[in-house]
N, C-alpha and C. Protein backbone atom coordinates (compact mmCIF):
# COMPACT_ATOMS: atom_id res chain seq x y z
N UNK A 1 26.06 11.49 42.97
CA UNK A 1 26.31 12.80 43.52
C UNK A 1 25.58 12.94 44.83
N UNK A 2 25.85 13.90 45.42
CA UNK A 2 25.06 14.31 46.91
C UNK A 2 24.83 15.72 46.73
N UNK A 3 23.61 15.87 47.62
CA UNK A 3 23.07 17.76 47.18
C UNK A 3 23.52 18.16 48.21
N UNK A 4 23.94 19.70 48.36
CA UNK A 4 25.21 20.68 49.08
C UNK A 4 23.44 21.07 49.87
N UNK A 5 24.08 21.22 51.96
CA UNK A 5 22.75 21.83 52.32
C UNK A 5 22.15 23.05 52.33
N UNK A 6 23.34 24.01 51.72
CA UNK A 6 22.56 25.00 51.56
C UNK A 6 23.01 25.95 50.38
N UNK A 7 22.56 26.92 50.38
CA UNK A 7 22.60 27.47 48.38
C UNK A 7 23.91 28.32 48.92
N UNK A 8 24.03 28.65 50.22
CA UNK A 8 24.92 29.74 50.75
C UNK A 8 26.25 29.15 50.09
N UNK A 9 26.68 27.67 50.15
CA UNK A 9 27.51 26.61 50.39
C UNK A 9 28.26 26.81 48.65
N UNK A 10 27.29 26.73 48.14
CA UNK A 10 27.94 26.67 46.25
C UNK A 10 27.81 27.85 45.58
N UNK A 11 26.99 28.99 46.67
CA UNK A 11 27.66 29.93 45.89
C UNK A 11 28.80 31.22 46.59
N UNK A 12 29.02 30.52 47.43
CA UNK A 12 30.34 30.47 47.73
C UNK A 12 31.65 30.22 47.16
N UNK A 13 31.49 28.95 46.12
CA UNK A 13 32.08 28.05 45.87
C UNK A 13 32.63 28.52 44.71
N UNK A 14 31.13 29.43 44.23
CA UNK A 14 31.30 30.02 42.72
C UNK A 14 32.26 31.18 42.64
N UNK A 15 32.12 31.97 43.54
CA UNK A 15 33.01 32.92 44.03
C UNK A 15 34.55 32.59 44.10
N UNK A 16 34.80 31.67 44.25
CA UNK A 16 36.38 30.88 44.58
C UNK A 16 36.57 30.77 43.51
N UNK A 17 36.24 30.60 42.26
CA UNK A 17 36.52 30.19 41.31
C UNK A 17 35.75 30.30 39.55
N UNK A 18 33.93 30.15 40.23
CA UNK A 18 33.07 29.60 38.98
C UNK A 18 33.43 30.95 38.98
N UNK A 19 32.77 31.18 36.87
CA UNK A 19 32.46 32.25 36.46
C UNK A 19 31.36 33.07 36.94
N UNK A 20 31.04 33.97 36.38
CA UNK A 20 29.34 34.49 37.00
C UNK A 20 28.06 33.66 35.70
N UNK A 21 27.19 33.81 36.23
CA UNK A 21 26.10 32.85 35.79
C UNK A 21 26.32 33.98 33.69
N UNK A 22 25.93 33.44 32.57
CA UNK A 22 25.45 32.21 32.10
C UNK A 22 26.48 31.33 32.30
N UNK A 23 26.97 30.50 33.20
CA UNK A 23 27.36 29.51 32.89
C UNK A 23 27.10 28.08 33.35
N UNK A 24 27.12 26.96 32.45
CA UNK A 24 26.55 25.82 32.85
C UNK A 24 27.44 24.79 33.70
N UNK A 25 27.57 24.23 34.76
CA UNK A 25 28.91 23.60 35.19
C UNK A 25 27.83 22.08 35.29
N UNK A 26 29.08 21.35 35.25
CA UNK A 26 29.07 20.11 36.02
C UNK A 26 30.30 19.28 36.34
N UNK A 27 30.11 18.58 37.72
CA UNK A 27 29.52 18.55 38.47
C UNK A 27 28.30 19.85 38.88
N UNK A 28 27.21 19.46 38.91
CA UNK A 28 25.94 20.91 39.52
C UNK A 28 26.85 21.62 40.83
N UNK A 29 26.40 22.75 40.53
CA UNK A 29 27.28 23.68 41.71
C UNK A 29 26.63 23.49 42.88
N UNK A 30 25.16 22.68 42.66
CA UNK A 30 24.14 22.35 44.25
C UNK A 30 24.79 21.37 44.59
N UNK A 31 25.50 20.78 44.09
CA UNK A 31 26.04 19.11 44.72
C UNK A 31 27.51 19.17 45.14
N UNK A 32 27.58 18.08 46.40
CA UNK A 32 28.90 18.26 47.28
C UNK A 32 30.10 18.10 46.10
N UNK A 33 30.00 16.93 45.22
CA UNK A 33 30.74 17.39 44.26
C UNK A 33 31.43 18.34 43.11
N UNK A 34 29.98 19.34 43.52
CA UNK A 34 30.60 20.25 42.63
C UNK A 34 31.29 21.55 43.03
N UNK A 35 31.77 22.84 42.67
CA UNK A 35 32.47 23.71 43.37
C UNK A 35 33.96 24.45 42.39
N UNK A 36 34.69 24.67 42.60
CA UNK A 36 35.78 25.58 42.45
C UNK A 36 36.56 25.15 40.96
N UNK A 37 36.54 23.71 41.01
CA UNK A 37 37.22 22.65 40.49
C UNK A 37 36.65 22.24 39.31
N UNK A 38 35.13 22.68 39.19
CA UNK A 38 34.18 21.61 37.98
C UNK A 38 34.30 22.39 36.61
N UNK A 39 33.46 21.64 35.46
CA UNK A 39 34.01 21.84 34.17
C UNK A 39 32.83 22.88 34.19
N UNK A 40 33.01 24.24 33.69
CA UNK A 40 32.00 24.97 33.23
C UNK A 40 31.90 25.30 31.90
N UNK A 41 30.80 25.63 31.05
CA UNK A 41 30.89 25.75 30.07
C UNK A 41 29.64 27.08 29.60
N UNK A 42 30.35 28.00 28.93
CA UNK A 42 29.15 29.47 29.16
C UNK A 42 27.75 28.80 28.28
N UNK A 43 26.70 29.34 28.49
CA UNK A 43 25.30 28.73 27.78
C UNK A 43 24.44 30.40 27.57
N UNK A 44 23.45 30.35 26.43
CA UNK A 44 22.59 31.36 27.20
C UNK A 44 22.11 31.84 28.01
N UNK A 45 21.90 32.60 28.33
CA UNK A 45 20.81 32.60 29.84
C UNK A 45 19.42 32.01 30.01
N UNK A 46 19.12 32.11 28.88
CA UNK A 46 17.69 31.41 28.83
C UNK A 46 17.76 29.72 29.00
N UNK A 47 18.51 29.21 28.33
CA UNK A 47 19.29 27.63 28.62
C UNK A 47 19.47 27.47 30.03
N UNK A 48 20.06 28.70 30.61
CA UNK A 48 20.79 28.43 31.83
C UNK A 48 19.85 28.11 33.24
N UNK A 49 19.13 29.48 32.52
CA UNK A 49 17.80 29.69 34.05
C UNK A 49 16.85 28.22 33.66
N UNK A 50 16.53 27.93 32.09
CA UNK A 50 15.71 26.21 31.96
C UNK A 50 16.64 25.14 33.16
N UNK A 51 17.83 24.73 32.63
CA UNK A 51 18.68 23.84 33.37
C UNK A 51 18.49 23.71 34.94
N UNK A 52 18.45 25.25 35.11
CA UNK A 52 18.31 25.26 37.12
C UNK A 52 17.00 24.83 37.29
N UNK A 53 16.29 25.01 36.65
CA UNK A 53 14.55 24.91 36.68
C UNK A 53 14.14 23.72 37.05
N UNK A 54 15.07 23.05 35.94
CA UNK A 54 14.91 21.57 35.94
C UNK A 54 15.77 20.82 36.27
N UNK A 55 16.66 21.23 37.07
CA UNK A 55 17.25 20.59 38.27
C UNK A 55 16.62 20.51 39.77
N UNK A 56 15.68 21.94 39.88
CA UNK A 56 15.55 22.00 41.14
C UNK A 56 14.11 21.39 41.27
N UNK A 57 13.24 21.00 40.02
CA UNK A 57 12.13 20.40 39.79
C UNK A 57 12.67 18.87 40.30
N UNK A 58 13.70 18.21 39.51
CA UNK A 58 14.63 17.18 40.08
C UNK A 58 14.60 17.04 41.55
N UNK A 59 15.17 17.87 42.21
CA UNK A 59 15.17 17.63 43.51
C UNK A 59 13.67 17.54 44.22
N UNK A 60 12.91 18.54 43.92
CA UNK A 60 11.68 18.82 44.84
C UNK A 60 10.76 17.74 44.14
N UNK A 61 10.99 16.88 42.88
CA UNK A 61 9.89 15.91 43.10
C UNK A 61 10.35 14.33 43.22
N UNK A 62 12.11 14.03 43.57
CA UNK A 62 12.19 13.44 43.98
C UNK A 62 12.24 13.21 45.66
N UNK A 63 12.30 14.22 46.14
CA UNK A 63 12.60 14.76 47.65
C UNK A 63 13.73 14.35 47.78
N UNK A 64 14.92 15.03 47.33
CA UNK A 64 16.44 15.17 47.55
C UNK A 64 16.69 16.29 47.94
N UNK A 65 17.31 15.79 49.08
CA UNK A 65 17.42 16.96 50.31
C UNK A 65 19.01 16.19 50.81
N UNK A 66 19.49 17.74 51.89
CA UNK A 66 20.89 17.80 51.75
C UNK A 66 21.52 16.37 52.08
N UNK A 67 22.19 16.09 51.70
CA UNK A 67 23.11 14.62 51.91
C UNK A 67 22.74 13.77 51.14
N UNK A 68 21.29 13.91 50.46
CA UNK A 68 21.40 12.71 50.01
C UNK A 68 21.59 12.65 48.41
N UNK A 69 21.97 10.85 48.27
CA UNK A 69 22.87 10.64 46.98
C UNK A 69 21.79 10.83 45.99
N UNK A 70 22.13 10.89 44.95
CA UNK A 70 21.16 10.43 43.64
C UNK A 70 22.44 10.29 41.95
N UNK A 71 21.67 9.84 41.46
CA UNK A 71 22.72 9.38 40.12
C UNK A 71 22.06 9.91 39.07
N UNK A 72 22.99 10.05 38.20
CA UNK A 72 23.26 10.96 36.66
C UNK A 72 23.35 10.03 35.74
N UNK A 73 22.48 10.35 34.72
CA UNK A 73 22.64 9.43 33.42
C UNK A 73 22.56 10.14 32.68
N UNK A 74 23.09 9.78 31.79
CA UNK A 74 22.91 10.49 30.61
C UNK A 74 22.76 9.65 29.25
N UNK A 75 21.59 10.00 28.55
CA UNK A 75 21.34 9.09 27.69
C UNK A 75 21.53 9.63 26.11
């Protein structure tokens, strides 16, 4: 995946299409891949606001910043 450069960018995106938040998508709505098109699926809110938490912990302690790639596993 690649991270979107700015928050303006996906939630924009959400507007075109995503639901309103609790919901969980992927592709991440921060990443160029994700947007209008991705699979969402509703979650609690409390789930929801953890997930962003620890996505954006993801980014800020790998230092992924806009453009760049990083990969998804899932185990």
């Amino acid at each position: 995946m690649q991270k979107v450069a700015k928050r303006s960018t996906y939630e924009s995106w959400r507007r075109g299409g995503m639901p309103s938040p609790p919901c969980d998508e992927y592709p991440f709505a921060s990443s160029e891949e994700g947007g209008s098109s991705v699979r969402g699926q509703w979650v609690p809110r409390v789930e929801n606001n953890s997930q962003g938490g620890t996505l954006s912990n993801f980014y800020t302690y790998n230092q992924v910043t806009s453009g760049d790639k990083f990969r998804v596993e899932v185990k």
